[in-house]
C-alpha atoms as a PDB file:
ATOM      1  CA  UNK A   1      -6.365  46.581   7.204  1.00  0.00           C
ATOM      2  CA  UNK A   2      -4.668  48.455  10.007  1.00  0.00           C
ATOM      3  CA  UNK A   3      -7.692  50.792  11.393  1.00  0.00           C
ATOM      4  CA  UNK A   4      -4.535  53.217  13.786  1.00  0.00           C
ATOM      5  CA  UNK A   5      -1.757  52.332  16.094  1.00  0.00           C
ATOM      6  CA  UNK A   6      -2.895  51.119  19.904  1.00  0.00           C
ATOM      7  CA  UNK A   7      -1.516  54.276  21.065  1.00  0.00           C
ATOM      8  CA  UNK A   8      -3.802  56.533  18.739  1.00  0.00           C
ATOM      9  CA  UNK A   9      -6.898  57.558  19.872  1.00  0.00           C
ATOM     10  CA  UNK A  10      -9.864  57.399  17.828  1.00  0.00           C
ATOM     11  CA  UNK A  11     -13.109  59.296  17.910  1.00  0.00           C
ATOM     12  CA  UNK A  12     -16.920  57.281  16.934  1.00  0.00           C
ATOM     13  CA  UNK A  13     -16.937  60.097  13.829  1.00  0.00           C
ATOM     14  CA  UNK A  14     -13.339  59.166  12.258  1.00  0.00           C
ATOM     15  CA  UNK A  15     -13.821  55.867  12.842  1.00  0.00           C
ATOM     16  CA  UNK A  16     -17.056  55.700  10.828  1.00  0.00           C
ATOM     17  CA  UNK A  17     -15.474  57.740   8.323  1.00  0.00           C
ATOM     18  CA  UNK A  18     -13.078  54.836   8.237  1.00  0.00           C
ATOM     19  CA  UNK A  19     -15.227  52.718   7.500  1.00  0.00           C
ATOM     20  CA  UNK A  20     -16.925  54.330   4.934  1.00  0.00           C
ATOM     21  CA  UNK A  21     -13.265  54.718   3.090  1.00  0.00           C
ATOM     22  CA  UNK A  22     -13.335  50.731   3.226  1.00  0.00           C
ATOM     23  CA  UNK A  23     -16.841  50.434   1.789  1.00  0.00           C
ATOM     24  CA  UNK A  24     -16.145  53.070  -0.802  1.00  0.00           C
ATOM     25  CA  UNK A  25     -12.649  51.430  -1.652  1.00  0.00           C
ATOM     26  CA  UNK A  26     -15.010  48.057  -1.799  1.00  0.00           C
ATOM     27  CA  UNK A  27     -16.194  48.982  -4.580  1.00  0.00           C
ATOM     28  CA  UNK A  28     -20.236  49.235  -2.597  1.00  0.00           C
ATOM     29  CA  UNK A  29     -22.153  52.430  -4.462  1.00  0.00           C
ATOM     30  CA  UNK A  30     -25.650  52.662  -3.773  1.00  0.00           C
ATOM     31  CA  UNK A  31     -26.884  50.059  -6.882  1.00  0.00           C
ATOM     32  CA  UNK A  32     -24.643  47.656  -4.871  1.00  0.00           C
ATOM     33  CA  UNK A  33     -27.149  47.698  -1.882  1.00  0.00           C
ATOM     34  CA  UNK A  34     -27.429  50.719  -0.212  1.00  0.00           C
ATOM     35  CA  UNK A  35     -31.058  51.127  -1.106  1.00  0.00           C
ATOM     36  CA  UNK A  36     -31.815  48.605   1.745  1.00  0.00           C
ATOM     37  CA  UNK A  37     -31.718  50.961   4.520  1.00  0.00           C
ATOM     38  CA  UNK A  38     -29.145  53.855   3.377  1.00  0.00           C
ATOM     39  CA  UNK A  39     -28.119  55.817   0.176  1.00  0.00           C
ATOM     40  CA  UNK A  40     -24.325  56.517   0.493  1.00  0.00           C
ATOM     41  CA  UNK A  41     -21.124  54.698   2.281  1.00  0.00           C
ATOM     42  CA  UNK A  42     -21.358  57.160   5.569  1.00  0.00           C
ATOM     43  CA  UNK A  43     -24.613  56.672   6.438  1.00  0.00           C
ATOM     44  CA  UNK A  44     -23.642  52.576   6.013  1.00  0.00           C
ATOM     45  CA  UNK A  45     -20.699  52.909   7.979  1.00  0.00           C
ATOM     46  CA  UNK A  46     -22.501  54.928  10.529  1.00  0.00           C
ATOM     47  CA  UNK A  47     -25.268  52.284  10.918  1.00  0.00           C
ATOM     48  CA  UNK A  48     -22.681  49.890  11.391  1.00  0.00           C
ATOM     49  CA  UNK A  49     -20.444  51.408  13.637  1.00  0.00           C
ATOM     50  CA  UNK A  50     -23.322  52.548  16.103  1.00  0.00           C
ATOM     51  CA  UNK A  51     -24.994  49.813  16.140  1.00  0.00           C
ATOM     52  CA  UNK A  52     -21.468  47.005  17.004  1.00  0.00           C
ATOM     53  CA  UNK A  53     -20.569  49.900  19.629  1.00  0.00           C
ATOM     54  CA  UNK A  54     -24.402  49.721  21.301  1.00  0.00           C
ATOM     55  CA  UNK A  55     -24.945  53.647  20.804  1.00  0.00           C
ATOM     56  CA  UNK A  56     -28.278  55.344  19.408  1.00  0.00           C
ATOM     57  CA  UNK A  57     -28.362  54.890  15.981  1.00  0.00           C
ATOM     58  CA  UNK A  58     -30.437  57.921  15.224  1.00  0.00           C
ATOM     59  CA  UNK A  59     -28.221  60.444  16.952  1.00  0.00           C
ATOM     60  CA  UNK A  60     -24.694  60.766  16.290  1.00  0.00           C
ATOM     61  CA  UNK A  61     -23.830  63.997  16.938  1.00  0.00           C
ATOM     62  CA  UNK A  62     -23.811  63.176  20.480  1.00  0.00           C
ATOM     63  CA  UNK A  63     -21.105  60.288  20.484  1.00  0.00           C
ATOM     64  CA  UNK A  64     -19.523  61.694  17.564  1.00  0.00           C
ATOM     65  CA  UNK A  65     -15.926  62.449  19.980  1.00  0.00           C
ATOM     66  CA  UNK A  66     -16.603  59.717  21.846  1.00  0.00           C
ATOM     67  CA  UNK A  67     -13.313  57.660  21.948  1.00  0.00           C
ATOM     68  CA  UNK A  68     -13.214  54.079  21.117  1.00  0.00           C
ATOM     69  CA  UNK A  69     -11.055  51.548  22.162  1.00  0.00           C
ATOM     70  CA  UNK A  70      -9.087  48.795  20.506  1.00  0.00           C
ATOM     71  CA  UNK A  71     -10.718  46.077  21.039  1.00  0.00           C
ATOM     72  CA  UNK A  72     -13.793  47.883  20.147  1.00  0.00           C
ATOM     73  CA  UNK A  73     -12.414  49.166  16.505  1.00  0.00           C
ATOM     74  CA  UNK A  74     -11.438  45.255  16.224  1.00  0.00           C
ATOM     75  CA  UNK A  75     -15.036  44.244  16.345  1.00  0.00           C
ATOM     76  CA  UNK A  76     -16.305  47.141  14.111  1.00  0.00           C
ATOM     77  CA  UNK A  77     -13.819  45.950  11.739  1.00  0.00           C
ATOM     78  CA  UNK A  78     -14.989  42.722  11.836  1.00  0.00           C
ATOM     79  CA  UNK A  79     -18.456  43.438  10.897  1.00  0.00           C
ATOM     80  CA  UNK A  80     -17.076  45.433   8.059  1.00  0.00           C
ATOM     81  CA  UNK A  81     -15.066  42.581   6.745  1.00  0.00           C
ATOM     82  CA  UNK A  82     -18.613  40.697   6.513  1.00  0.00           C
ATOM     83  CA  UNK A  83     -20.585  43.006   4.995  1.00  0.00           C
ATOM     84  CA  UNK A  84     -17.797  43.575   1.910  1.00  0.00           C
ATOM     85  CA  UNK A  85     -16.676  39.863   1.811  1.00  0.00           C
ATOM     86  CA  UNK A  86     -20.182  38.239   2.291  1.00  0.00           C
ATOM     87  CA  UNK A  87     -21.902  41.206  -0.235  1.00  0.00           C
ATOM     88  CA  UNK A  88     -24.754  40.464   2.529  1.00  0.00           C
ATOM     89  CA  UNK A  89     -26.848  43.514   3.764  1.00  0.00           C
ATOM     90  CA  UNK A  90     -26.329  45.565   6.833  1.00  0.00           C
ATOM     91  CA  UNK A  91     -30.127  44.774   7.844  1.00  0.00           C
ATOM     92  CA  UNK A  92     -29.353  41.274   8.357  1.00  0.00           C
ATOM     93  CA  UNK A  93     -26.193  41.630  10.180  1.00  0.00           C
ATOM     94  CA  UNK A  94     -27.918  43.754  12.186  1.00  0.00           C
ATOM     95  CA  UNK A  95     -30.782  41.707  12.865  1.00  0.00           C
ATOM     96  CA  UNK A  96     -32.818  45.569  12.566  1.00  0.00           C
ATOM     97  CA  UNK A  97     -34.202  47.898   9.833  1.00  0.00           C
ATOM     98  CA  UNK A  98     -35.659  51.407  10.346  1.00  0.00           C
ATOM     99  CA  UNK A  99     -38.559  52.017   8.717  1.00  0.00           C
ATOM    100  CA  UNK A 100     -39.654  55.908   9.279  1.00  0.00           C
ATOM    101  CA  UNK A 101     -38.545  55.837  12.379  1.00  0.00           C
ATOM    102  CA  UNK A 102     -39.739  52.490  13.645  1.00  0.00           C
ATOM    103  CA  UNK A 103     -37.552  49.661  14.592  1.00  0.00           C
ATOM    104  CA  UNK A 104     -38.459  46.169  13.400  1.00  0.00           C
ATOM    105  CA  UNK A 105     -36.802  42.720  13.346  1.00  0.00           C
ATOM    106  CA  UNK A 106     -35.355  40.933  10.162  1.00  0.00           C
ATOM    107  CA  UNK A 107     -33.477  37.894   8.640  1.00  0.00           C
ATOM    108  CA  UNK A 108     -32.901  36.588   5.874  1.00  0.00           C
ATOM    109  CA  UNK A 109     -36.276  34.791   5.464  1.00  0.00           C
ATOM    110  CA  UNK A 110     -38.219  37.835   4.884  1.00  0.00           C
ATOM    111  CA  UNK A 111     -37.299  40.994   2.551  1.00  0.00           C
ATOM    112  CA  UNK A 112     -35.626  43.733   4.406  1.00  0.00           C
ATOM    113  CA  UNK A 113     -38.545  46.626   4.606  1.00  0.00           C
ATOM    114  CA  UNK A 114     -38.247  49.334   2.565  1.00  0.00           C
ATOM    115  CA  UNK A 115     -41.511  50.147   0.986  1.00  0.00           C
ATOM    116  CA  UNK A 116     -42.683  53.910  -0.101  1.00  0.00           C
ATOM    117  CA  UNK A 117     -46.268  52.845   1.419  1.00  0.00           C
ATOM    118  CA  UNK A 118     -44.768  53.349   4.654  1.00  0.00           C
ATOM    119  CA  UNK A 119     -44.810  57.567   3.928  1.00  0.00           C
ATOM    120  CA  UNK A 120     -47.733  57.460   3.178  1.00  0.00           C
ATOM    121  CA  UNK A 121     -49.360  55.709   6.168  1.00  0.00           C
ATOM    122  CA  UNK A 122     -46.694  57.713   8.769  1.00  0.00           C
ATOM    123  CA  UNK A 123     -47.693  61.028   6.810  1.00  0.00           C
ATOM    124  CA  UNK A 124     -51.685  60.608   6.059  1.00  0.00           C
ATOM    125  CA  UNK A 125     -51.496  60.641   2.268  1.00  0.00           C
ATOM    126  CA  UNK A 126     -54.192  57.853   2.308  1.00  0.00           C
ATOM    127  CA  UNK A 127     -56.293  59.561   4.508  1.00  0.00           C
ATOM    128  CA  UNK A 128     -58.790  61.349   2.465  1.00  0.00           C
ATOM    129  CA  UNK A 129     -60.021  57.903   0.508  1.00  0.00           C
ATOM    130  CA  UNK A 130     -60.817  56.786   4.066  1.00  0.00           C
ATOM    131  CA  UNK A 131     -63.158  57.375   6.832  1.00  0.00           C
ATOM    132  CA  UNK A 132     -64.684  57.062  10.420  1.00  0.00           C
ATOM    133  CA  UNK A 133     -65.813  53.407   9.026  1.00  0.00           C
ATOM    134  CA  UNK A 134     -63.002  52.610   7.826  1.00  0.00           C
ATOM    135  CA  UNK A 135     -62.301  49.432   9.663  1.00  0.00           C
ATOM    136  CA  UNK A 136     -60.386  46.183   7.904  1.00  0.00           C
ATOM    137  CA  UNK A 137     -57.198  46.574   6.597  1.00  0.00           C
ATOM    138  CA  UNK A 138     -55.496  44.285   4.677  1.00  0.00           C
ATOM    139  CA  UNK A 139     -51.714  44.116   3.947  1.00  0.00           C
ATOM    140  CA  UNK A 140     -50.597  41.658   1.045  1.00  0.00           C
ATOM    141  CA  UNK A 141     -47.315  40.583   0.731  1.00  0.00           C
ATOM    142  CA  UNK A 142     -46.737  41.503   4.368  1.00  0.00           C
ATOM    143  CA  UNK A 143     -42.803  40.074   4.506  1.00  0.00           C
ATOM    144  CA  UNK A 144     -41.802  41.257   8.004  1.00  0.00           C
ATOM    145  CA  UNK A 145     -45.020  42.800   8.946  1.00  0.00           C
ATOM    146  CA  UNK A 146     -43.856  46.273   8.980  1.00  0.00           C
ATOM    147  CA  UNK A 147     -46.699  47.537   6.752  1.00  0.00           C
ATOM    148  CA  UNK A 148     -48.840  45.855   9.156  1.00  0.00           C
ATOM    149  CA  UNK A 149     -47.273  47.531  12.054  1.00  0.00           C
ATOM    150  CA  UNK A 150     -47.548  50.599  10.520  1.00  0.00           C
ATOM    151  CA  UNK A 151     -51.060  50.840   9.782  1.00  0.00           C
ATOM    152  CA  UNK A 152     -52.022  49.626  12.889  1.00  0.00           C
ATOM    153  CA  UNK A 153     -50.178  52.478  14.339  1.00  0.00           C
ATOM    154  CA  UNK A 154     -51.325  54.984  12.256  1.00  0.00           C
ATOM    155  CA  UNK A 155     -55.010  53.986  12.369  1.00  0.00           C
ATOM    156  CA  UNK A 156     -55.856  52.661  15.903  1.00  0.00           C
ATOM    157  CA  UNK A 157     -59.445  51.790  15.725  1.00  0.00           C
ATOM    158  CA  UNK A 158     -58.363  49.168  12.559  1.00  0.00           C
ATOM    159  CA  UNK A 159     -57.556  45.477  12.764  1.00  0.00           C
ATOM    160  CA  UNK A 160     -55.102  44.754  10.535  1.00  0.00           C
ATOM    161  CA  UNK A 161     -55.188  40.970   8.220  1.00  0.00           C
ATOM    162  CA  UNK A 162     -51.041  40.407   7.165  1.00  0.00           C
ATOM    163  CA  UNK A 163     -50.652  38.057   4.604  1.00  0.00           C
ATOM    164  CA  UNK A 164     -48.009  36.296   2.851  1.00  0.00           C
ATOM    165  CA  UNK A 165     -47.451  32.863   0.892  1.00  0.00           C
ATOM    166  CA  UNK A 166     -43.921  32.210   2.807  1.00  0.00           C
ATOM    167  CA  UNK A 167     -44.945  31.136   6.467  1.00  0.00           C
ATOM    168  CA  UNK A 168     -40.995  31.615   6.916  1.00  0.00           C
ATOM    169  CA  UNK A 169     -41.695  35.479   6.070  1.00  0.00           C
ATOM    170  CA  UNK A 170     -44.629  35.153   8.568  1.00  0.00           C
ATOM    171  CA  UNK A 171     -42.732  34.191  11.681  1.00  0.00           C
ATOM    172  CA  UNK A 172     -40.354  36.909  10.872  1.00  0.00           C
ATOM    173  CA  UNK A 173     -43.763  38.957  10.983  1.00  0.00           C
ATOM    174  CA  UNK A 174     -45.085  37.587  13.998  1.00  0.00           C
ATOM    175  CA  UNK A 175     -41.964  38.576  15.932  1.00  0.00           C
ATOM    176  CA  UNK A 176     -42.659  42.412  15.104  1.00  0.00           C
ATOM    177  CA  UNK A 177     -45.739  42.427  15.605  1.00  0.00           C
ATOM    178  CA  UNK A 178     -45.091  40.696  19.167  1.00  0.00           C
ATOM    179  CA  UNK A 179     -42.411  43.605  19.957  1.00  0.00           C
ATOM    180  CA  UNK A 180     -44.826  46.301  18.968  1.00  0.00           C
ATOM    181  CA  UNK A 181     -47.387  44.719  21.071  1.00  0.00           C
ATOM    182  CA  UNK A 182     -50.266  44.096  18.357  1.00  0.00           C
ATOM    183  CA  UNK A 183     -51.177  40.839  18.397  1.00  0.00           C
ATOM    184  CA  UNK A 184     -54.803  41.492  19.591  1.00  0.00           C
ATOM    185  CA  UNK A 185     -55.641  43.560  16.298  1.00  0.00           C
ATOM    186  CA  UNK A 186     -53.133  42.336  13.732  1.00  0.00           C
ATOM    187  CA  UNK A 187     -53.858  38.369  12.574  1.00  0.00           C
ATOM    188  CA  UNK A 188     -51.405  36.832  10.710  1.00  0.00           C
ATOM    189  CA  UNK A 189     -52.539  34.567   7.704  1.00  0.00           C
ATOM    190  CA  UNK A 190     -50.208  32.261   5.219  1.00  0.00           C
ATOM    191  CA  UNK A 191     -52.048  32.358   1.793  1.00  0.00           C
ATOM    192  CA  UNK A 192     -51.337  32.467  -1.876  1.00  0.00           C
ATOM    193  CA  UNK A 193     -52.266  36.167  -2.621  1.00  0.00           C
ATOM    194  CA  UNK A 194     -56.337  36.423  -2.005  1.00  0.00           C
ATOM    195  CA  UNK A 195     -56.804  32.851  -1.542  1.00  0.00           C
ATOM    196  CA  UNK A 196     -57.430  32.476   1.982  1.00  0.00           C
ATOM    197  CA  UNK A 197     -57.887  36.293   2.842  1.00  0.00           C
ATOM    198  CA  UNK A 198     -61.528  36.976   4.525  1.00  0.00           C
ATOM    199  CA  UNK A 199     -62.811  39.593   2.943  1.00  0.00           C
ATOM    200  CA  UNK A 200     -64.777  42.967   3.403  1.00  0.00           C
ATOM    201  CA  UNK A 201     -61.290  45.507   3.740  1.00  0.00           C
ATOM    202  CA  UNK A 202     -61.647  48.987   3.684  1.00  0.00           C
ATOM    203  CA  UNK A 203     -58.163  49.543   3.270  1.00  0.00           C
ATOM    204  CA  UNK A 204     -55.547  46.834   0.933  1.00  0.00           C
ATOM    205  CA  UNK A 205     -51.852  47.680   1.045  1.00  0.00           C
ATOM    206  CA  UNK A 206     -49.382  45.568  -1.448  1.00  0.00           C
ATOM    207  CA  UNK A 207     -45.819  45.591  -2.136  1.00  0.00           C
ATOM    208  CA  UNK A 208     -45.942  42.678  -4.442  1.00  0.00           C
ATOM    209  CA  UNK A 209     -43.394  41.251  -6.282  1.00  0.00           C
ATOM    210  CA  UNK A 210     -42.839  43.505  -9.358  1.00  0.00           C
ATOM    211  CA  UNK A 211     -39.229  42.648 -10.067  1.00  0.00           C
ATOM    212  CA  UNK A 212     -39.101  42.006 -14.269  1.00  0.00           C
ATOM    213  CA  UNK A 213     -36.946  39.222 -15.404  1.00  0.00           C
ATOM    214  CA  UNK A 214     -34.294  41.083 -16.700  1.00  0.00           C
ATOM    215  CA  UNK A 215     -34.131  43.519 -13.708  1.00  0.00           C
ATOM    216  CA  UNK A 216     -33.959  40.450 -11.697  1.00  0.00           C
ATOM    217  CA  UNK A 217     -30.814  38.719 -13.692  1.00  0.00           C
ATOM    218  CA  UNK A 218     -28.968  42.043 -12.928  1.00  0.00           C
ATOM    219  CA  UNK A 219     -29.456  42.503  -8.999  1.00  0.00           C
ATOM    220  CA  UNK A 220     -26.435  42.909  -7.041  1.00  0.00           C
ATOM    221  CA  UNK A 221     -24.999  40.027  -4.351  1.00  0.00           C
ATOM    222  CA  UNK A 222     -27.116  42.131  -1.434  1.00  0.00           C
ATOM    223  CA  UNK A 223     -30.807  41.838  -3.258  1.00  0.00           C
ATOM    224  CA  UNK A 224     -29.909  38.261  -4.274  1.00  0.00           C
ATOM    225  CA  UNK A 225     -29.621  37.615  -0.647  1.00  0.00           C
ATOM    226  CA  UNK A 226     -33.157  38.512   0.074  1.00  0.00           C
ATOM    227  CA  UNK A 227     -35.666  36.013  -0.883  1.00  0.00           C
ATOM    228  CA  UNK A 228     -36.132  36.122  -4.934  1.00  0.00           C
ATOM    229  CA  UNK A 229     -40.284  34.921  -4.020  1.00  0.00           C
ATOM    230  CA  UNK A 230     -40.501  38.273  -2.557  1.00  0.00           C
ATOM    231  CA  UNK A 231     -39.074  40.334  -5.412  1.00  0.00           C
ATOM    232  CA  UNK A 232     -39.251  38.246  -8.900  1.00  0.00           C
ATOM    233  CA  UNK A 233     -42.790  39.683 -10.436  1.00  0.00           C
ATOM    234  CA  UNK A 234     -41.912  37.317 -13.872  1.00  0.00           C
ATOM    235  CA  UNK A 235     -40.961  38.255 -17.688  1.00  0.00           C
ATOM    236  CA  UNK A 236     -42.946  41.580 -17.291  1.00  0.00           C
ATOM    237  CA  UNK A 237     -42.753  42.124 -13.491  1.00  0.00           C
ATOM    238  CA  UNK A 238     -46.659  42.002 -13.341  1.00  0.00           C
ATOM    239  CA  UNK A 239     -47.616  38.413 -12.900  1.00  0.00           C
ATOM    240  CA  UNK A 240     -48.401  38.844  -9.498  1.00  0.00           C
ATOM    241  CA  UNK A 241     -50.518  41.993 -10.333  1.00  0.00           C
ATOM    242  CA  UNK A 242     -52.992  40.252 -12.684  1.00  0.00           C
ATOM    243  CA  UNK A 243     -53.387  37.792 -10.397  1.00  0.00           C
ATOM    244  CA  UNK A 244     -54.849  39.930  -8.053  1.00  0.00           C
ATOM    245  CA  UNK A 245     -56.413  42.050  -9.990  1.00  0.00           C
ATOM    246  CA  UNK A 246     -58.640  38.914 -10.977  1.00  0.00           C
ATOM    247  CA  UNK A 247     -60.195  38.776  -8.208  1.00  0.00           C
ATOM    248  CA  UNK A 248     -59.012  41.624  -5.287  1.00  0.00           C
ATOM    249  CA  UNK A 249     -62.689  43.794  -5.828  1.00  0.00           C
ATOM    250  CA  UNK A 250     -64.447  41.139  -4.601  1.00  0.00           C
ATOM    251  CA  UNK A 251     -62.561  41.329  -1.204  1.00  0.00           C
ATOM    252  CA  UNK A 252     -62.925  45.118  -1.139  1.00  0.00           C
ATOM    253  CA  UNK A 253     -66.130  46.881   0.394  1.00  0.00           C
ATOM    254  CA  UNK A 254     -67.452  49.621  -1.418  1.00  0.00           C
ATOM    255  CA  UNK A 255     -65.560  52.750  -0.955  1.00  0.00           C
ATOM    256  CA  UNK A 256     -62.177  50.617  -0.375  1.00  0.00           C
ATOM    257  CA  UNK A 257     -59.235  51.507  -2.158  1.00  0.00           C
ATOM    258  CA  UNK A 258     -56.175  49.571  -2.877  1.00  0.00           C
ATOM    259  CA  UNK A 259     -52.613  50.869  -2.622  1.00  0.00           C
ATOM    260  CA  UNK A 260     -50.190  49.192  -5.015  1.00  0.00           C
ATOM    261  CA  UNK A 261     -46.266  49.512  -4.893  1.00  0.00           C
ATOM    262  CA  UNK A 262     -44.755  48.338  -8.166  1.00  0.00           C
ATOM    263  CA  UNK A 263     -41.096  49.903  -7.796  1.00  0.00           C
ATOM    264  CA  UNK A 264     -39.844  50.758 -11.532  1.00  0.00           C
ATOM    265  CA  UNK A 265     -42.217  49.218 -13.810  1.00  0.00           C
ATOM    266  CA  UNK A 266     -44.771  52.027 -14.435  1.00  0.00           C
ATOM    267  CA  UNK A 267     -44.158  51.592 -18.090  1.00  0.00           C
ATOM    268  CA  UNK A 268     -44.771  47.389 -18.020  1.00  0.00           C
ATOM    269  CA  UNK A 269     -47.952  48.586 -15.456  1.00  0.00           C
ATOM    270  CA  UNK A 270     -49.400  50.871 -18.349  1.00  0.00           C
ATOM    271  CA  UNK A 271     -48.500  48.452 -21.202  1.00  0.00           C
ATOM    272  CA  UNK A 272     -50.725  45.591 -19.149  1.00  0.00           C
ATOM    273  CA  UNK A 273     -53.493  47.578 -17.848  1.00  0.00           C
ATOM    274  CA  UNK A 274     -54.142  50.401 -20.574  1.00  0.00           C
ATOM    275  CA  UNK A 275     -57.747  50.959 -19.531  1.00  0.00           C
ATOM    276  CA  UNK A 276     -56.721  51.685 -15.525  1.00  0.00           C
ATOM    277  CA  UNK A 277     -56.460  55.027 -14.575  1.00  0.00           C
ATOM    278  CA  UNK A 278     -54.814  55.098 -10.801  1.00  0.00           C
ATOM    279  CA  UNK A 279     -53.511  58.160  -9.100  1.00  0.00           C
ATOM    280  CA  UNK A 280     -50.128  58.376  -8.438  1.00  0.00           C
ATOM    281  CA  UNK A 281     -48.386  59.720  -5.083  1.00  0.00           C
ATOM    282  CA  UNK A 282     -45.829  61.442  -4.482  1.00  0.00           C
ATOM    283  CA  UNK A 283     -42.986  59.800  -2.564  1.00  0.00           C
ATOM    284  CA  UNK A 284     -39.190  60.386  -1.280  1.00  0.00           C
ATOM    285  CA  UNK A 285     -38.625  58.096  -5.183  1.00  0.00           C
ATOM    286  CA  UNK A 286     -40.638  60.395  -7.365  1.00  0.00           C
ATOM    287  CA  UNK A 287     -44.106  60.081  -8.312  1.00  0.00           C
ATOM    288  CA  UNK A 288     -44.249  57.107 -10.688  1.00  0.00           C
ATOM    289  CA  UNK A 289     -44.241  54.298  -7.960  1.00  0.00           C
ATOM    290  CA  UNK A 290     -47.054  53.744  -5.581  1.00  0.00           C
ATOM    291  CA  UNK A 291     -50.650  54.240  -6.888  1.00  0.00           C
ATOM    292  CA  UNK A 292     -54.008  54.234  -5.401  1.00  0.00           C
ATOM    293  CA  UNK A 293     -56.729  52.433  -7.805  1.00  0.00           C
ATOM    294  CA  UNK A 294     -60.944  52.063  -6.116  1.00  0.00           C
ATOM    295  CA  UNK A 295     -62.590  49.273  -5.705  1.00  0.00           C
ATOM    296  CA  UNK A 296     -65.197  50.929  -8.927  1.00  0.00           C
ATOM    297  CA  UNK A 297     -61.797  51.048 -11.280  1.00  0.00           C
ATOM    298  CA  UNK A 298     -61.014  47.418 -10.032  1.00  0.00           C
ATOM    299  CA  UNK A 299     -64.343  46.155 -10.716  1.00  0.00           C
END
């Protein structure tokens, strides 16, 4: 596709809104992948095009007349050709994903971070079911580590346990937590759920798998290129959840409180676990996502 003659000039804003005519004329809508890391074809485009040209990613009004080049357009357009040919996500073209506001490494061995318990640590909606002891944190499921990063950043007298069962995921992990410089209070530990975990957490975070089985049959090319162990959650989307539930109170101490991400499957969650009552927060996704259960309901 011809982008404009040589002799045209062309601004950073009209050629991201370029781009975003290619991605739109694609046939990429948000269902198609955009909910790993934007919601629309412009703020895709925009990632992309700031981010081949080496300019802040988080502040485009100020390079948005900013003239590119040829040669420039030429590479922009050919990192557009592989995120419509390829169907693979911006995040690991990229090699980056924001997560409120935070920069952290990914590829394709880990799931590109996206997970509503990051609001809640960044804007203290967990805070009042903690306290000056709180201490241990635990994050399940840990991917990338950005959870991990997170909470360690939000609460700075914590040590942080990050867990996952893919040690691929973990060296994805250990690379952000290297770049954020917490390797003396984050530890990073391979393990199939709670089975090697240590114990006595104030504080567990999970984004578990939750994906059902017919959710997972219908996923766009960009979620199939993440790894299905991080998203398939079986028939119901909640085989991973009574697994843990089995057994997750007796690594809690005795005010802890766990805080469970399970996407879309509120109604599967109720259907399993009638006699649970957990409170619900509010997120940027609605309310009916990311619950907080005690370690007294999880008894």
């Amino acid at each position: 596709m011809t982008l404009s003659t040589p002799d045209v000039p062309v601004t950073v804003l009209e050629l991201i809104e370029q781009m975003a005519t290619r991605l739109e004329a694609a046939g990429l809508t948000f269902s198609d992948g955009f909910g790993q890391g934007t919601t629309n074809a412009f703020d895709e485009a925009a990632w992309l095009v700031l981010w081949r040209l080496g300019l802040p990613l988080n502040n485009l009004d100020s390079v948005a007349n900013q003239l590119v080049d040829q040669e420039e357009r030429a590479q922009v357009a050919m990192l557009l050709d592989a995120r419509i040919s390829a169907r693979k996500p911006a995040a690991y073209l990229t090699r980056e994903a924001w997560l409120m506001g935070v920069p952290f490494y990914i590829d394709e061995r880990a799931i590109i971070p996206r997970s509503l318990i990051a609001e809640l640590l960044v804007e203290a909606s967990i805070d009042p079911w903690l306290s000056d002891t709180t201490r241990r944190v635990l994050d399940l499921c840990t991917g990338n580590g950005s959870l991990a990063v997170l909470a360690a950043m939000s609460y700075p007298d914590v040590t942080v346990d990050a867990v996952d069962i893919s040690a691929d995921a973990l060296a994805v992990a250990r690379i952000n937590v290297e770049r954020h410089q917490l390797a003396e209070r984050i530890t990073l530990i391979e393990s199939d759920g709670l089975a090697a975990c240590r114990g006595g957490y104030d504080l567990i975070l999970c984004n578990p798998p939750y994906v059902n089985a017919v959710s997972m049959a219908a996923l766009p090319a960009e979620f199939r290129a993440e790894p299905a162990l991080a998203l398939a959650g079986g028939t119901d989307g909640m085989d991973f959840i009574r697994s843990l539930f089995l057994n997750v109170a007796a690594q809690m101490n005795e005010n802890a409180v766990l805080v469970l991400e399970i996407g879309h499957e509120r109604v599967n969650f109720e259907r399993t676990f009638p006699h649970l009552e957990p409170l619900w927060f509010d997120t940027s996704a609605g309310s009916e996502q990311v619950m907080l259960l005690t370690r007294e309901q999880l008894a």
